[in-house]
C-alpha atoms as a PDB file:
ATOM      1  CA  UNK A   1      51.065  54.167 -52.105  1.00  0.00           C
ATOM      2  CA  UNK A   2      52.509  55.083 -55.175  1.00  0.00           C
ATOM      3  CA  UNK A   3      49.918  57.959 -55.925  1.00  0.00           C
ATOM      4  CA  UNK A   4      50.302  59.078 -52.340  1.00  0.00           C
ATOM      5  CA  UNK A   5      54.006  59.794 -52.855  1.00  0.00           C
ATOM      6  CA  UNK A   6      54.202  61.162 -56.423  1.00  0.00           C
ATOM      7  CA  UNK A   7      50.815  62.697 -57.539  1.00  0.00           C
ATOM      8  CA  UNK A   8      50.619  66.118 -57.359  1.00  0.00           C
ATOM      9  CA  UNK A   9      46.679  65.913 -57.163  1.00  0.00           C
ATOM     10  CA  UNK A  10      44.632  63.766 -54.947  1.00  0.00           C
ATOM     11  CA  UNK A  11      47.095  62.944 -53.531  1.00  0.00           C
ATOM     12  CA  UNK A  12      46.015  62.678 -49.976  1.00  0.00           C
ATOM     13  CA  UNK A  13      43.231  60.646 -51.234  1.00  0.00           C
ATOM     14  CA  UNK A  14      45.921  58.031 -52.283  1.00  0.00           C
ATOM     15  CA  UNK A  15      44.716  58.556 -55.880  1.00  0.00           C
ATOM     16  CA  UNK A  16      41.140  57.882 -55.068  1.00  0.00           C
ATOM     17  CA  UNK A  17      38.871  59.836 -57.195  1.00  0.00           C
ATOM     18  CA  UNK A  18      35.311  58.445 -55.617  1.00  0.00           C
ATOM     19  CA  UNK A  19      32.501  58.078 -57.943  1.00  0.00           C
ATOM     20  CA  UNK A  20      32.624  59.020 -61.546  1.00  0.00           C
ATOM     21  CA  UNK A  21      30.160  59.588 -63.740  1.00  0.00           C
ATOM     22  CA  UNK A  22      29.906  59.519 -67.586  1.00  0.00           C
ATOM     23  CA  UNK A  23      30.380  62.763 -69.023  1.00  0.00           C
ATOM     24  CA  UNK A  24      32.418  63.702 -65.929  1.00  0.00           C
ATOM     25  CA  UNK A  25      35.901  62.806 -67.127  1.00  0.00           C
ATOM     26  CA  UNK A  26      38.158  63.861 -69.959  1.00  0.00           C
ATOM     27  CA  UNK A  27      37.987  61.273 -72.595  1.00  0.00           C
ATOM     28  CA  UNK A  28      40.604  59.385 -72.694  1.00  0.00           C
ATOM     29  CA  UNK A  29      40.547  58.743 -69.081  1.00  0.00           C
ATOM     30  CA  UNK A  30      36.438  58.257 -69.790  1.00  0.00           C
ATOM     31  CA  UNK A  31      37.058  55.661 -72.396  1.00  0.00           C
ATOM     32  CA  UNK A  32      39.806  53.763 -70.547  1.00  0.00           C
ATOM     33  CA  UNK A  33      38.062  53.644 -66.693  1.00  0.00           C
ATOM     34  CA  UNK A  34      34.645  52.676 -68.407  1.00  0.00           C
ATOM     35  CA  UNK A  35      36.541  49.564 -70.179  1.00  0.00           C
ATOM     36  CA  UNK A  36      37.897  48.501 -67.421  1.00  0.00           C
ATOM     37  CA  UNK A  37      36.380  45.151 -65.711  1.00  0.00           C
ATOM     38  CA  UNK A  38      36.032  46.081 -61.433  1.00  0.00           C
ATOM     39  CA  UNK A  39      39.302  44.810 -59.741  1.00  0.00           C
ATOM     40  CA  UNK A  40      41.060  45.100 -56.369  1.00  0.00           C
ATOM     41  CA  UNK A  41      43.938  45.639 -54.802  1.00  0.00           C
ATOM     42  CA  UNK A  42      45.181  41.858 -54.197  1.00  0.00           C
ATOM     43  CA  UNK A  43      44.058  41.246 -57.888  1.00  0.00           C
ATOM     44  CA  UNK A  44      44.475  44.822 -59.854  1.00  0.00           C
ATOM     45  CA  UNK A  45      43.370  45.466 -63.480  1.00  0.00           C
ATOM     46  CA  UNK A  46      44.625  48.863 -64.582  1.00  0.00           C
ATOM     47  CA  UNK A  47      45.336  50.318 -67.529  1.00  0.00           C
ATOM     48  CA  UNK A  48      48.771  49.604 -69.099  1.00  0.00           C
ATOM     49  CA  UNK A  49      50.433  51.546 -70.445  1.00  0.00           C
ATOM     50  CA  UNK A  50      49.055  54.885 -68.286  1.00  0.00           C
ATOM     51  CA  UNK A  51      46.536  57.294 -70.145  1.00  0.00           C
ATOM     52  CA  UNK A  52      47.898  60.804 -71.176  1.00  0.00           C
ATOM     53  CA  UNK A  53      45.458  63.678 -70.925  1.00  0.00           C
ATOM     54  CA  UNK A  54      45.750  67.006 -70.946  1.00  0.00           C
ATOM     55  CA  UNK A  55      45.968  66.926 -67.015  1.00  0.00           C
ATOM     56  CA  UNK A  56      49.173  64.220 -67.050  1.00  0.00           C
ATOM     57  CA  UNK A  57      49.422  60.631 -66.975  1.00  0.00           C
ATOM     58  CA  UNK A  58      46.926  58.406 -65.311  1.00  0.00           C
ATOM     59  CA  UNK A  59      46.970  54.877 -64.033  1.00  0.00           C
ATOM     60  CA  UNK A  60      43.814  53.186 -63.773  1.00  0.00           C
ATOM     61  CA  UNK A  61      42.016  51.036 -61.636  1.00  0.00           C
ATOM     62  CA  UNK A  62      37.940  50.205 -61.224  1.00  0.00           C
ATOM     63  CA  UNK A  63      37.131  49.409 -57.532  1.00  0.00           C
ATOM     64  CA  UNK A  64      33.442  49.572 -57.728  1.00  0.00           C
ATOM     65  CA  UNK A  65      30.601  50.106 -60.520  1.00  0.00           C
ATOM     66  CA  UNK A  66      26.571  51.512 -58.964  1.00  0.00           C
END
């Protein structure tokens, strides 16, 4: 909800970035979403406090790992 009202990208998406690949992300956000452990919604792990990069601020959170 809270990406979905206040990100100005993905926003429709509700934050959701879909599958990520190494090498794919800037790396800060690389090296944070790749130490996180897979959560969920009713029990979220994200990163604290949000990454910067040169895109903005990011809060994480790993739903799924193939």
């Amino acid at each position: 909800e809270v990406a979905a009202q206040y990100s100005e990208d993905k926003a429709r998406q509700g934050g959701d970035l879909g599958w990520m690949t190494r090498g794919s992300m800037v790396g800060p956000f690389q090296e944070a979403a790749f130490a996180l452990p897979v959560s969920s919604m009713d029990k979220p792990v994200y990163t604290d406090p949000p990454v910067k990069t040169k895109f903005g601020y990011h809060i994480i959170m790993v739903e799924g790992r193939k």
